[in-house]
PDB file of N, CA and C in Angstrom:
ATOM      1  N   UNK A   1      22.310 -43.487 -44.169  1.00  0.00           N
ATOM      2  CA  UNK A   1      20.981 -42.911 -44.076  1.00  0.00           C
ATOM      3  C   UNK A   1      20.447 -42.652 -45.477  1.00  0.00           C
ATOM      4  N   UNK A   2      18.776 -42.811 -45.723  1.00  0.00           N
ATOM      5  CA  UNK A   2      18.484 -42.694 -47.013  1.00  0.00           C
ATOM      6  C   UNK A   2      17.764 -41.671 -47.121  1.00  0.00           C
ATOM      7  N   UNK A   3      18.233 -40.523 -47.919  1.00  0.00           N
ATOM      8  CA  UNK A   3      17.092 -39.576 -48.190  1.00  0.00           C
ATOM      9  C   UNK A   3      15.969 -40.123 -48.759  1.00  0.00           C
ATOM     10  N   UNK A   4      14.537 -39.289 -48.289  1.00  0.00           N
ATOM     11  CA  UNK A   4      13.471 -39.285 -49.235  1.00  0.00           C
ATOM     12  C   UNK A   4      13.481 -38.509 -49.967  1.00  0.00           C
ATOM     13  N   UNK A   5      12.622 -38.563 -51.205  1.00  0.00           N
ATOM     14  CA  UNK A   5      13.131 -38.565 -52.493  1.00  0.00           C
ATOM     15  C   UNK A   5      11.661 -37.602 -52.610  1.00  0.00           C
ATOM     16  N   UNK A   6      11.581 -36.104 -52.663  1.00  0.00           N
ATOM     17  CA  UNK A   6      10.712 -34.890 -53.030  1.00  0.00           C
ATOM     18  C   UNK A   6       9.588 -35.333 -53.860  1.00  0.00           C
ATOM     19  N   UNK A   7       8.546 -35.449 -53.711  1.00  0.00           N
ATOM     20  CA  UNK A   7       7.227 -35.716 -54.453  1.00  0.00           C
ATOM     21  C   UNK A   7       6.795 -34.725 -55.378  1.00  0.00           C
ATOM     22  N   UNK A   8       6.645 -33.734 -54.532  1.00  0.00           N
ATOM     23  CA  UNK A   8       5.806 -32.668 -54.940  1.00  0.00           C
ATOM     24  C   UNK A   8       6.239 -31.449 -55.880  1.00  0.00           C
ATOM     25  N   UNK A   9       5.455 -31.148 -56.722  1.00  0.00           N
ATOM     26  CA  UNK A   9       5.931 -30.447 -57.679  1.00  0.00           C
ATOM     27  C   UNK A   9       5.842 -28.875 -57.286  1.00  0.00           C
ATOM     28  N   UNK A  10       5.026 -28.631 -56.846  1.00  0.00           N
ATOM     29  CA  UNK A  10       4.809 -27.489 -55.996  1.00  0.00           C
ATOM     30  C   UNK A  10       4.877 -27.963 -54.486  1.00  0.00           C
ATOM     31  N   UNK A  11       5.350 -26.821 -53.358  1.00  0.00           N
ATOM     32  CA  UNK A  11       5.547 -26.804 -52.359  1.00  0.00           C
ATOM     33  C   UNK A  11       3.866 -26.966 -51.722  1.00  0.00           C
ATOM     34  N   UNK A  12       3.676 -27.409 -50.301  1.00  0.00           N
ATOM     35  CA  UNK A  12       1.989 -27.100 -50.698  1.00  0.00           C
ATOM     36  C   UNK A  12       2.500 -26.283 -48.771  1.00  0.00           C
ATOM     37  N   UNK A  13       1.444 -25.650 -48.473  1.00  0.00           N
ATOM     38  CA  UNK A  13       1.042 -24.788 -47.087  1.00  0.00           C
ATOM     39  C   UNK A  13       0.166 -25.352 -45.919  1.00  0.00           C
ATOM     40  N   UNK A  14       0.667 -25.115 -44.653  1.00  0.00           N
ATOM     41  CA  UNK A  14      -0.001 -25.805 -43.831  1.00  0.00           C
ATOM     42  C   UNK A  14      -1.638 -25.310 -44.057  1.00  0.00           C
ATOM     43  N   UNK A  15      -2.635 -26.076 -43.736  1.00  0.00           N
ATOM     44  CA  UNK A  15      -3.799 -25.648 -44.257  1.00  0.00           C
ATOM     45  C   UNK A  15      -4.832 -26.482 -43.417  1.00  0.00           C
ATOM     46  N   UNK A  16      -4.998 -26.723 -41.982  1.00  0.00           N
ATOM     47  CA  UNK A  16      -5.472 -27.459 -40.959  1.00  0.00           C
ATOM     48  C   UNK A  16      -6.656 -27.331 -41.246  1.00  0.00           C
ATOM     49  N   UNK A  17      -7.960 -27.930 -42.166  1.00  0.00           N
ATOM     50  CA  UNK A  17      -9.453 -27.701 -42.365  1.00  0.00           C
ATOM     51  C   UNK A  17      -9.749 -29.406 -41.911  1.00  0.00           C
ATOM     52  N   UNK A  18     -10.900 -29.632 -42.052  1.00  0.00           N
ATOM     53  CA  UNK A  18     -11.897 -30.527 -41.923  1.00  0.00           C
ATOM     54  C   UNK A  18     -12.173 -30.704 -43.386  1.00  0.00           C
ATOM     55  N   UNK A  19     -12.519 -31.980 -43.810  1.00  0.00           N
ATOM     56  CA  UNK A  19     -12.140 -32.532 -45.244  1.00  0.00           C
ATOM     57  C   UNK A  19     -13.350 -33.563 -45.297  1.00  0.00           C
ATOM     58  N   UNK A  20     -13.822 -33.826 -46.862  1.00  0.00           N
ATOM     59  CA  UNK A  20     -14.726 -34.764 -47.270  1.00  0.00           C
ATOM     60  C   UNK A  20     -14.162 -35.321 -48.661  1.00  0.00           C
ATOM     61  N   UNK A  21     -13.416 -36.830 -48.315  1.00  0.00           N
ATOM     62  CA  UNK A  21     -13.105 -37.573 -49.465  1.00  0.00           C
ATOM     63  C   UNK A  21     -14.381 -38.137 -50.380  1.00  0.00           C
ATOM     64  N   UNK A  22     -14.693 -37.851 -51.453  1.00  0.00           N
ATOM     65  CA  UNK A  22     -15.690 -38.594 -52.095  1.00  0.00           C
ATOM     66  C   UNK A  22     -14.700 -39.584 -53.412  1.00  0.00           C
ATOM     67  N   UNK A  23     -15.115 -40.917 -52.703  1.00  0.00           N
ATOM     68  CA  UNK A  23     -14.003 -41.896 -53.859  1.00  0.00           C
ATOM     69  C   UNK A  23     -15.133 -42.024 -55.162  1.00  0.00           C
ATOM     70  N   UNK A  24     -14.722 -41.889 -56.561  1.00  0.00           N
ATOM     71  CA  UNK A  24     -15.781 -41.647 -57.577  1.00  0.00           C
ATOM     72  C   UNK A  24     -16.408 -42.870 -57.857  1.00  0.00           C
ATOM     73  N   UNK A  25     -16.097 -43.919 -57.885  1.00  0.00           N
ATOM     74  CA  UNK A  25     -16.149 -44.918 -58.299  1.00  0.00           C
ATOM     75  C   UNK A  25     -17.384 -45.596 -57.566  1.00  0.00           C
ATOM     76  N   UNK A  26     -17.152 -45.575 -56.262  1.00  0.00           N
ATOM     77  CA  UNK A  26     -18.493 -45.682 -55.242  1.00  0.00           C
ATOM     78  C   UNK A  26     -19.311 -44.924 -54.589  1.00  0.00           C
ATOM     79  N   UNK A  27     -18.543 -43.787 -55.036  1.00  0.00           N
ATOM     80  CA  UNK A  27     -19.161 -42.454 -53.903  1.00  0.00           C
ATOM     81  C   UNK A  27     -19.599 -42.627 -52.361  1.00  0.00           C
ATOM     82  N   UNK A  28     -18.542 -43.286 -52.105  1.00  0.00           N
ATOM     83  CA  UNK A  28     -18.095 -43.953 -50.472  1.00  0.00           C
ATOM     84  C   UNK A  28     -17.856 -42.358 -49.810  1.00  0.00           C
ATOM     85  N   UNK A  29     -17.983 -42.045 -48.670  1.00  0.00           N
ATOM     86  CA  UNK A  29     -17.828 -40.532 -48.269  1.00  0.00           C
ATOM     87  C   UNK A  29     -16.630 -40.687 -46.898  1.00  0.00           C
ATOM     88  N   UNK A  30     -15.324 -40.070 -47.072  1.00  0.00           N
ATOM     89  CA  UNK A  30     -14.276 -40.052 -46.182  1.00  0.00           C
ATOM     90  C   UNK A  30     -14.467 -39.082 -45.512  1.00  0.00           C
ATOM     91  N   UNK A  31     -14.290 -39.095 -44.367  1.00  0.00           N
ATOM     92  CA  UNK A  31     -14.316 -37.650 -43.233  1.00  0.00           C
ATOM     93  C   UNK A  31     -13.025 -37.508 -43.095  1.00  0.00           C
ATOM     94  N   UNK A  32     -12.260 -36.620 -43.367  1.00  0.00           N
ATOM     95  CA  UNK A  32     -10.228 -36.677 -43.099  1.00  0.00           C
ATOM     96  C   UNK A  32      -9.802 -35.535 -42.451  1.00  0.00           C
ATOM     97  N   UNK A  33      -8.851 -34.833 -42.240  1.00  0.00           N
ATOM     98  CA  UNK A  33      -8.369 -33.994 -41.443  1.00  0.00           C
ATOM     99  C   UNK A  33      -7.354 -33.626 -42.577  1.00  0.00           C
ATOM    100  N   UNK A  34      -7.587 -32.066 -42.944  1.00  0.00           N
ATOM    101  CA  UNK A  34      -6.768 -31.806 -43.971  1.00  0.00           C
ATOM    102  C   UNK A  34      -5.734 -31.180 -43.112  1.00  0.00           C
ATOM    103  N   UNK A  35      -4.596 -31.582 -43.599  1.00  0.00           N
ATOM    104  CA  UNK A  35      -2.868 -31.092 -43.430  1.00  0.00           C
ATOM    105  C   UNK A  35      -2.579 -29.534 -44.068  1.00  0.00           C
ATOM    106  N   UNK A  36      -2.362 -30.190 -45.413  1.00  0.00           N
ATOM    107  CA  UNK A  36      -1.706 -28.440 -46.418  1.00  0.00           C
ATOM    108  C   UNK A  36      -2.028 -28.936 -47.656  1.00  0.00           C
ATOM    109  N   UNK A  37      -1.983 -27.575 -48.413  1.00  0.00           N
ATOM    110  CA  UNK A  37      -2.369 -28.199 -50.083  1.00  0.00           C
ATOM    111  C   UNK A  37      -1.615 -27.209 -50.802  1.00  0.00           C
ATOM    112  N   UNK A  38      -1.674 -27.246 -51.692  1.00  0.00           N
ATOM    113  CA  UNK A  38      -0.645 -26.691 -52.815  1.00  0.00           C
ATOM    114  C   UNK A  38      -2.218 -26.596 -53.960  1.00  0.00           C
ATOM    115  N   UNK A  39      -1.546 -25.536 -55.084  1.00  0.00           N
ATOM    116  CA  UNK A  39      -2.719 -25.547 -56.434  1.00  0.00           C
ATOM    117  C   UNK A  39      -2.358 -27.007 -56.951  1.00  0.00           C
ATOM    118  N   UNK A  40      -1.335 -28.000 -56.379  1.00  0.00           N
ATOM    119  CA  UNK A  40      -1.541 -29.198 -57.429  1.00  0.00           C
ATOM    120  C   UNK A  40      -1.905 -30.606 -56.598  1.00  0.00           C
ATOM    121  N   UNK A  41      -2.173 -30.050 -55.249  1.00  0.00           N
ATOM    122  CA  UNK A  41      -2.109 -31.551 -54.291  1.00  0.00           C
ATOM    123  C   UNK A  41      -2.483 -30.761 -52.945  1.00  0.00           C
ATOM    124  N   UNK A  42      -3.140 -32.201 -52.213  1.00  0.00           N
ATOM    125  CA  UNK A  42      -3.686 -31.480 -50.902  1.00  0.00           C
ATOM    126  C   UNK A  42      -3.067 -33.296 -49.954  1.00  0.00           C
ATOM    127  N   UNK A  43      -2.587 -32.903 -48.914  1.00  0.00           N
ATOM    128  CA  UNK A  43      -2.018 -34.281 -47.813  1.00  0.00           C
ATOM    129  C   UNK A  43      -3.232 -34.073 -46.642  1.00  0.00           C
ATOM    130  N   UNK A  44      -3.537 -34.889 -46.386  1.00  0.00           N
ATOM    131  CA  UNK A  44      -4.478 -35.294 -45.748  1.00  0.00           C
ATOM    132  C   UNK A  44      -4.143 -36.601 -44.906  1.00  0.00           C
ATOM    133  N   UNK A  45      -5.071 -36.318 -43.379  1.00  0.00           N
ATOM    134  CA  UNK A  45      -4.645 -37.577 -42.486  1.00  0.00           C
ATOM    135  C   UNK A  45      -6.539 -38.171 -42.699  1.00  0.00           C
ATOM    136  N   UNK A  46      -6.413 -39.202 -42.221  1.00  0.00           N
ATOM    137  CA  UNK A  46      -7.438 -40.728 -42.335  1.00  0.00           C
ATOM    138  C   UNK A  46      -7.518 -41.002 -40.814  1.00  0.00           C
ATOM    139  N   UNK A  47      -8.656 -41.660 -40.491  1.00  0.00           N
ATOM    140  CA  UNK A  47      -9.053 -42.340 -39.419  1.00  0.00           C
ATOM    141  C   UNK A  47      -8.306 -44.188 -39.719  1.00  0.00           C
ATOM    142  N   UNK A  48      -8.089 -44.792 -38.419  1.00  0.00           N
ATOM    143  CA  UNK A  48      -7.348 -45.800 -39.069  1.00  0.00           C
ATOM    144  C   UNK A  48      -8.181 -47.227 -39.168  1.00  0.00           C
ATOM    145  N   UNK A  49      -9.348 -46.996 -39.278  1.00  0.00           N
ATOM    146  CA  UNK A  49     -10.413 -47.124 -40.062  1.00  0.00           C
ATOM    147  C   UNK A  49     -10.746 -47.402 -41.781  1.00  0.00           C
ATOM    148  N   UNK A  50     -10.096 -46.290 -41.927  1.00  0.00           N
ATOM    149  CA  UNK A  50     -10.403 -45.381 -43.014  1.00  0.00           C
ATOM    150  C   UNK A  50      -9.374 -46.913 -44.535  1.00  0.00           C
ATOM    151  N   UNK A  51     -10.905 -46.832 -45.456  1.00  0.00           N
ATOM    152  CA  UNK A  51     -10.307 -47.856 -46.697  1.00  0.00           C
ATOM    153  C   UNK A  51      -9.300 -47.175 -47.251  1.00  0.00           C
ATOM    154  N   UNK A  52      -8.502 -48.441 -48.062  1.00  0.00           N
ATOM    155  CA  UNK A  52      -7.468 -47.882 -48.896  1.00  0.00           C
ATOM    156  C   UNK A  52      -7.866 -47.447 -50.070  1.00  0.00           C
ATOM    157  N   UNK A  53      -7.889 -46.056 -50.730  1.00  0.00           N
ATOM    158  CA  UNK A  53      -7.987 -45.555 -51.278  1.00  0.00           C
ATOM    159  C   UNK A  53      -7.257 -45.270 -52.654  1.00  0.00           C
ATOM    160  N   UNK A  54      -5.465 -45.242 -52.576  1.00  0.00           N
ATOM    161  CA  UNK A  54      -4.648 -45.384 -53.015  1.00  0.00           C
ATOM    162  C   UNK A  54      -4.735 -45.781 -54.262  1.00  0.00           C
ATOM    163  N   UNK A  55      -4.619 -44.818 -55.507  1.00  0.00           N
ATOM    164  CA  UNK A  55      -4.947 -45.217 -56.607  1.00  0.00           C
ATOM    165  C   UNK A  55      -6.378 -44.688 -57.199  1.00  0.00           C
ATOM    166  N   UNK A  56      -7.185 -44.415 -56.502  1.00  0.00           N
ATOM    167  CA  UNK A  56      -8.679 -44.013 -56.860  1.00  0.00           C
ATOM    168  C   UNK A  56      -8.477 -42.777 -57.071  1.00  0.00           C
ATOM    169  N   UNK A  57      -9.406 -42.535 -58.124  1.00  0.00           N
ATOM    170  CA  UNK A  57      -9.697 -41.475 -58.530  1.00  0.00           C
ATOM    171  C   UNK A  57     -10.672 -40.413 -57.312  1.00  0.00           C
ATOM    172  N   UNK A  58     -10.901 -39.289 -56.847  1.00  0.00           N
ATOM    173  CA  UNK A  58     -11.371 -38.724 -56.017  1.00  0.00           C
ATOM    174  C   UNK A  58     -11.682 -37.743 -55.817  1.00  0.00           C
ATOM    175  N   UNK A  59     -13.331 -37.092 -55.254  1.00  0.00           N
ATOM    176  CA  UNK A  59     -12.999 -35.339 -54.932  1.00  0.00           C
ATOM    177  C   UNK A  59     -12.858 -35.055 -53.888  1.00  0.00           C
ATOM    178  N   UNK A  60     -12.181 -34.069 -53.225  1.00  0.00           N
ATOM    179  CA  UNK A  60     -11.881 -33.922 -52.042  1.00  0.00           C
ATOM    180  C   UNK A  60     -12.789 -32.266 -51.877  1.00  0.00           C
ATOM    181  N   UNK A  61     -13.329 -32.111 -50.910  1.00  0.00           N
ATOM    182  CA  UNK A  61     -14.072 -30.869 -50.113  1.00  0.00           C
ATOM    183  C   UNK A  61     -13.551 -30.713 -48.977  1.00  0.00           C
ATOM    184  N   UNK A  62     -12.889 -29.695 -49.607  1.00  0.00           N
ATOM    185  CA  UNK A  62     -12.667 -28.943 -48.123  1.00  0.00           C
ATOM    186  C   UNK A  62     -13.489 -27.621 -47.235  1.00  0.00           C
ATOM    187  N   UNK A  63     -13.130 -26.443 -46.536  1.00  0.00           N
ATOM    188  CA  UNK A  63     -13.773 -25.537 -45.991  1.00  0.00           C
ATOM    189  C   UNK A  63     -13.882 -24.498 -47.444  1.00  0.00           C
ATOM    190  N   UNK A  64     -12.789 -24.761 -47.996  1.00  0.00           N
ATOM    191  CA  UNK A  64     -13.000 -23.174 -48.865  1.00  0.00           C
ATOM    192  C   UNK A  64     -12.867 -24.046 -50.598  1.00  0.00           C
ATOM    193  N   UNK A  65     -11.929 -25.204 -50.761  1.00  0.00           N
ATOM    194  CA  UNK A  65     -12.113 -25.388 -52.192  1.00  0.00           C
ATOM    195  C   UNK A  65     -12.288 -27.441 -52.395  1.00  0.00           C
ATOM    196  N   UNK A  66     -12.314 -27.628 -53.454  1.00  0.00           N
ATOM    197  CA  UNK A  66     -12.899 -28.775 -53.989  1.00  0.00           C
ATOM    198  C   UNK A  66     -11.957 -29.140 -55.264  1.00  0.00           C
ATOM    199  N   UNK A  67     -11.672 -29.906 -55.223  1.00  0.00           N
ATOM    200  CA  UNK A  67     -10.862 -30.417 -55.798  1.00  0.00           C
ATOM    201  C   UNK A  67     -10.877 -31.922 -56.677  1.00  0.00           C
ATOM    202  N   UNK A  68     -10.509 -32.082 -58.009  1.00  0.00           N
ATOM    203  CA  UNK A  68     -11.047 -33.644 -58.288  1.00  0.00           C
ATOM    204  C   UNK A  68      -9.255 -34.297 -58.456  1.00  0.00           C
ATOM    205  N   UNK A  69      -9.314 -35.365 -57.867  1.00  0.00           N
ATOM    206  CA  UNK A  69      -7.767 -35.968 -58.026  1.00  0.00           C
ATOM    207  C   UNK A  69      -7.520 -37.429 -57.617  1.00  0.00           C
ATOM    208  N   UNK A  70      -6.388 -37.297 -57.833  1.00  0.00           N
ATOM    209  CA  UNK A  70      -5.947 -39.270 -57.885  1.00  0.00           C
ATOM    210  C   UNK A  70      -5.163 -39.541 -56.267  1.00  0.00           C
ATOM    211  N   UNK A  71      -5.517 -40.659 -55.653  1.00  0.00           N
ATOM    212  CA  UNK A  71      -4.806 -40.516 -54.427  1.00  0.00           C
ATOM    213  C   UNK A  71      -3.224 -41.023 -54.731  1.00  0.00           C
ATOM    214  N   UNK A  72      -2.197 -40.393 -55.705  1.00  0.00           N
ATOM    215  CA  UNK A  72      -0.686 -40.775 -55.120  1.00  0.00           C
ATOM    216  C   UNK A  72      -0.486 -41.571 -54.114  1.00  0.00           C
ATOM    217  N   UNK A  73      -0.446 -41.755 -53.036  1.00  0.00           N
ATOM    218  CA  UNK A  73      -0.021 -42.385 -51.728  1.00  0.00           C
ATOM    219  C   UNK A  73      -0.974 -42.214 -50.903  1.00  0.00           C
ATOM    220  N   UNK A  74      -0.509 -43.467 -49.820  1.00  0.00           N
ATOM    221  CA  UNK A  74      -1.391 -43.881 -48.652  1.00  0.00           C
ATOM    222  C   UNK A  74      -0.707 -44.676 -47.380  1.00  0.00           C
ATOM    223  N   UNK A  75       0.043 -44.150 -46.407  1.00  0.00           N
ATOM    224  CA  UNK A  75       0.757 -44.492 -45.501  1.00  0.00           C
ATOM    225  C   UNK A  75       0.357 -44.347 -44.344  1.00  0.00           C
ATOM    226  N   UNK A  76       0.436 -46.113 -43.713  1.00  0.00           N
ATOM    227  CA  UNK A  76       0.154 -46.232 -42.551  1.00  0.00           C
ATOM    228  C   UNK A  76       0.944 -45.645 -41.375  1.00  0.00           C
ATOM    229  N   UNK A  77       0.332 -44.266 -40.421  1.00  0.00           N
ATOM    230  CA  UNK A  77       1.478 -43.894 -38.908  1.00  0.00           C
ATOM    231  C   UNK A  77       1.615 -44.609 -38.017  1.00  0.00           C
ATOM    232  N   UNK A  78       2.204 -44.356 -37.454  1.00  0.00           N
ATOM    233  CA  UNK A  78       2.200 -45.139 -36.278  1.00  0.00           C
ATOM    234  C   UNK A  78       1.286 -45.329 -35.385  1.00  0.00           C
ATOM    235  N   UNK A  79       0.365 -44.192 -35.118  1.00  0.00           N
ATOM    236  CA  UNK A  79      -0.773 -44.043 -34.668  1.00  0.00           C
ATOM    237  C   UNK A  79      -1.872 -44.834 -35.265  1.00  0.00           C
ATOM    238  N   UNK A  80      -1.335 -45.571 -36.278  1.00  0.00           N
ATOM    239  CA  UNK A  80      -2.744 -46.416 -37.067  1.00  0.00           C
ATOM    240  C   UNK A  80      -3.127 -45.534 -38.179  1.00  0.00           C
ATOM    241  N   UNK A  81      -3.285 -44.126 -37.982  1.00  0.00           N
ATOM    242  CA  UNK A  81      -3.993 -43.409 -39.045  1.00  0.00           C
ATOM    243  C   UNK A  81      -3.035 -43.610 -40.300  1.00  0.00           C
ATOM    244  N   UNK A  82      -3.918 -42.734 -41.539  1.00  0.00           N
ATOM    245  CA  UNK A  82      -3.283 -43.107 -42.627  1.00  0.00           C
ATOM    246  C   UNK A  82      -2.644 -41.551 -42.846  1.00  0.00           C
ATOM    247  N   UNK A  83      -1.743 -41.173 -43.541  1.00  0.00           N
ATOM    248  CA  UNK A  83      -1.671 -40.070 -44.558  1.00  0.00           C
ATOM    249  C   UNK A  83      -1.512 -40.285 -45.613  1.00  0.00           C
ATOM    250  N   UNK A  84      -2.254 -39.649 -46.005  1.00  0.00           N
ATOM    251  CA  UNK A  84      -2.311 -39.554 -47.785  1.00  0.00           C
ATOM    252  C   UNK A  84      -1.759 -38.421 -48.700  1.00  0.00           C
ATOM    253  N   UNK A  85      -1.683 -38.790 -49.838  1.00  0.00           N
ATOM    254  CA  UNK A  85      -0.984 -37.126 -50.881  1.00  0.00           C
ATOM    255  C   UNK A  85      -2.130 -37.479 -52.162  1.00  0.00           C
ATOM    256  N   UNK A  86      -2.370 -36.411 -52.014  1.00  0.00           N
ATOM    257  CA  UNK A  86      -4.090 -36.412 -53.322  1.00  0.00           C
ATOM    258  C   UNK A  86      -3.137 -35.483 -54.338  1.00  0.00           C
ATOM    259  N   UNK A  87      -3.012 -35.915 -55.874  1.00  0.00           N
ATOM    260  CA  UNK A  87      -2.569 -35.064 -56.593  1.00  0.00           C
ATOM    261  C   UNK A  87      -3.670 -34.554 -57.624  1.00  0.00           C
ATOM    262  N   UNK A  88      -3.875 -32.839 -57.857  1.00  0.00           N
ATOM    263  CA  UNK A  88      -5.243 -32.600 -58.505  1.00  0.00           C
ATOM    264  C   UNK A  88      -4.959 -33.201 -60.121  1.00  0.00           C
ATOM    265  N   UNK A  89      -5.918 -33.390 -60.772  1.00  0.00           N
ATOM    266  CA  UNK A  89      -6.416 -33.433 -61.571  1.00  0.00           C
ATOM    267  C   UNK A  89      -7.720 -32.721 -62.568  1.00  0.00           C
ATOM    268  N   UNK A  90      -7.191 -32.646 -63.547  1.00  0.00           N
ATOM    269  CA  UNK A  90      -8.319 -31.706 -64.667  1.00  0.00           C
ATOM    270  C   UNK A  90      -9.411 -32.570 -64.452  1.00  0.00           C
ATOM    271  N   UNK A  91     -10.409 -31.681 -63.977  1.00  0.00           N
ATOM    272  CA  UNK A  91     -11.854 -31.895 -64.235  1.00  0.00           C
ATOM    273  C   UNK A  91     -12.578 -32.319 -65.880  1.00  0.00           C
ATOM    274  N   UNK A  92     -12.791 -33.455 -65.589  1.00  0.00           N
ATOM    275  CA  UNK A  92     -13.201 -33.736 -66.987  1.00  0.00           C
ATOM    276  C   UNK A  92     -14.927 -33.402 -67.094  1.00  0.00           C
ATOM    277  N   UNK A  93     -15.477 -33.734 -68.273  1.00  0.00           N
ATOM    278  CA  UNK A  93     -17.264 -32.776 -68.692  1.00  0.00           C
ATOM    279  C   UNK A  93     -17.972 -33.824 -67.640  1.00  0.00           C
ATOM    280  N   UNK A  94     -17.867 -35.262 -67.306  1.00  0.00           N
ATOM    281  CA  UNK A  94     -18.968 -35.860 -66.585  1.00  0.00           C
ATOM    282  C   UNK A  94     -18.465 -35.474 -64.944  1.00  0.00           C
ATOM    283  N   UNK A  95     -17.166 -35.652 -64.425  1.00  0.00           N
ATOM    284  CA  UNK A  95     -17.152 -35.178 -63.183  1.00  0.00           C
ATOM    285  C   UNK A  95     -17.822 -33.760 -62.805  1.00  0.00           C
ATOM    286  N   UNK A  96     -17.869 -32.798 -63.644  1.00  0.00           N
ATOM    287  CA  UNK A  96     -18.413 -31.526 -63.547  1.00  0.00           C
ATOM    288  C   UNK A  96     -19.984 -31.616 -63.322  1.00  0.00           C
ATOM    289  N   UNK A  97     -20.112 -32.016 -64.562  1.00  0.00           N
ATOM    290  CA  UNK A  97     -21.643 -32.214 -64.652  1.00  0.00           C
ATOM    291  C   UNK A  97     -22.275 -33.377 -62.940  1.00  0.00           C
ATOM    292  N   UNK A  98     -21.493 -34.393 -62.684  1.00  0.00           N
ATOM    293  CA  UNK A  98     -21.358 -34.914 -61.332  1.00  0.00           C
ATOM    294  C   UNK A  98     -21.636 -33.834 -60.375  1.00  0.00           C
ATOM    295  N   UNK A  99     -20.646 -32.734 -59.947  1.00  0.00           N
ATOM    296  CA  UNK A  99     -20.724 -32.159 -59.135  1.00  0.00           C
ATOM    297  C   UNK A  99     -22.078 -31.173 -59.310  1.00  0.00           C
ATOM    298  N   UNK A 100     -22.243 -30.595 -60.637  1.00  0.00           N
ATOM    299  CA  UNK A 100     -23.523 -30.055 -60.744  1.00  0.00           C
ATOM    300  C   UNK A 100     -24.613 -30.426 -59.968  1.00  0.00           C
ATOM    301  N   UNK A 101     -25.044 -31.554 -60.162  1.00  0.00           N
ATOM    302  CA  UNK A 101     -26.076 -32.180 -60.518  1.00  0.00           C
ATOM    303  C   UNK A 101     -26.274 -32.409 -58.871  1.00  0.00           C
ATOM    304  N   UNK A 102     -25.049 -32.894 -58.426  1.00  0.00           N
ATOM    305  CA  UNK A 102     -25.255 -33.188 -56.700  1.00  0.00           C
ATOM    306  C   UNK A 102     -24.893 -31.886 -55.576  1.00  0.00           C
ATOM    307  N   UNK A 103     -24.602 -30.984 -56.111  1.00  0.00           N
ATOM    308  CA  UNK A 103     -24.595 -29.855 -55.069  1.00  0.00           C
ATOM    309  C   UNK A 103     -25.451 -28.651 -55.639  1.00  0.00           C
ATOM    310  N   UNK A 104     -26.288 -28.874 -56.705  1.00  0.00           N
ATOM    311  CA  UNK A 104     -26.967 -27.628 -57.155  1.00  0.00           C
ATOM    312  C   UNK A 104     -27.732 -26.848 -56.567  1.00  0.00           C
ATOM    313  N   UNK A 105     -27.994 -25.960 -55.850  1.00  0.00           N
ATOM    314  CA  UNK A 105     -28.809 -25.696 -54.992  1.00  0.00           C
ATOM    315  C   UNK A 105     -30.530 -25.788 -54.975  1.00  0.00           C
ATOM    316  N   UNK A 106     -30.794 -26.537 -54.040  1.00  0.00           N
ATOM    317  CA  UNK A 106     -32.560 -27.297 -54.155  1.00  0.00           C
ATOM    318  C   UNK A 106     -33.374 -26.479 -54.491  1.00  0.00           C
ATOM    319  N   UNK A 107     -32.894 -25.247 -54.114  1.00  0.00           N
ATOM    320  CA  UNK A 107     -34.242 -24.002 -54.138  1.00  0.00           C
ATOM    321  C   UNK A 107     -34.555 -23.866 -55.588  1.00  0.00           C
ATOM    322  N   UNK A 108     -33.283 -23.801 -56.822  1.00  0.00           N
ATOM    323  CA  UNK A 108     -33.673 -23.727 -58.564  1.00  0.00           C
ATOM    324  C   UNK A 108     -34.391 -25.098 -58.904  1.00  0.00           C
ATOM    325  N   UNK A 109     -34.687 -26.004 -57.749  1.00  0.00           N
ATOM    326  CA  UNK A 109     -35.488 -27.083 -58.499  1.00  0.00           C
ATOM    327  C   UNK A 109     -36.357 -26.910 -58.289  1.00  0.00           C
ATOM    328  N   UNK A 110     -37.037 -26.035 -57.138  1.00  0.00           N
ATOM    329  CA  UNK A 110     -38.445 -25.695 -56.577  1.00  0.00           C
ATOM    330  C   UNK A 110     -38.847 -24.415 -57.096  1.00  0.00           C
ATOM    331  N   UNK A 111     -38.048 -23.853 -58.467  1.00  0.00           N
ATOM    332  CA  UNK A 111     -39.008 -22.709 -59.064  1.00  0.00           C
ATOM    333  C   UNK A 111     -38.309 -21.072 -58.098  1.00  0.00           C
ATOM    334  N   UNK A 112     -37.644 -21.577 -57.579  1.00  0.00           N
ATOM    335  CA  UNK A 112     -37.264 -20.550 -56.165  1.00  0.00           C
ATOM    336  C   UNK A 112     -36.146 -19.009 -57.257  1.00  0.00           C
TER     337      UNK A 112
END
């Protein structure tokens, strides 16, 4: 029998939310089913549908935090769906300014 071999650097917590993959590169929008996350990684399940991602750079939104990171892995279940392991990554000045710019709230553009 072969052990698998521990990924994660931190342990991460079950954490069952509703999830929005944004891949950076195209700003393609994933709908996923979040699993658990840790401060350094969040696992997430896919529709089996859902493109390969694997390797892309990415932000992930969840119910309570947001996150910018690289997708580590991408494994097909048996069920067809995928799971994935998103590991975070430092926010660099244009992803920030990215997120600025697209979630700023409309009302400071209308003088509000």
């Amino acid at each position: 029998m072969v052990e698998e071999k521990e990924r994660r650097k931190i342990d991460r917590i079950s954490y069952p939310a509703n999830g929005v993959v944004v891949v950076c590169d195209t700003q393609e929008k994933i709908y996923v089913q979040v699993e658990d996350v840790s401060p350094l990684g969040v696992g997430i399940r896919m529709e089996p549908a859902s493109p390969v991602i694997q390797g892309k750079d990415v932000i992930i939104v969840t119910e309570t935090l947001i996150m910018y990171a690289d997708v580590a892995r991408q494994d097909r279940q048996e069920d067809g769906s995928y799971k994935a392991g998103i590991a975070a990554k430092k926010f660099t000045d244009d992803v920030l300014q990215y997120l600025f710019d697209s979630i700023a709230w409309k009302g400071n553009q209308e003088g509000r």
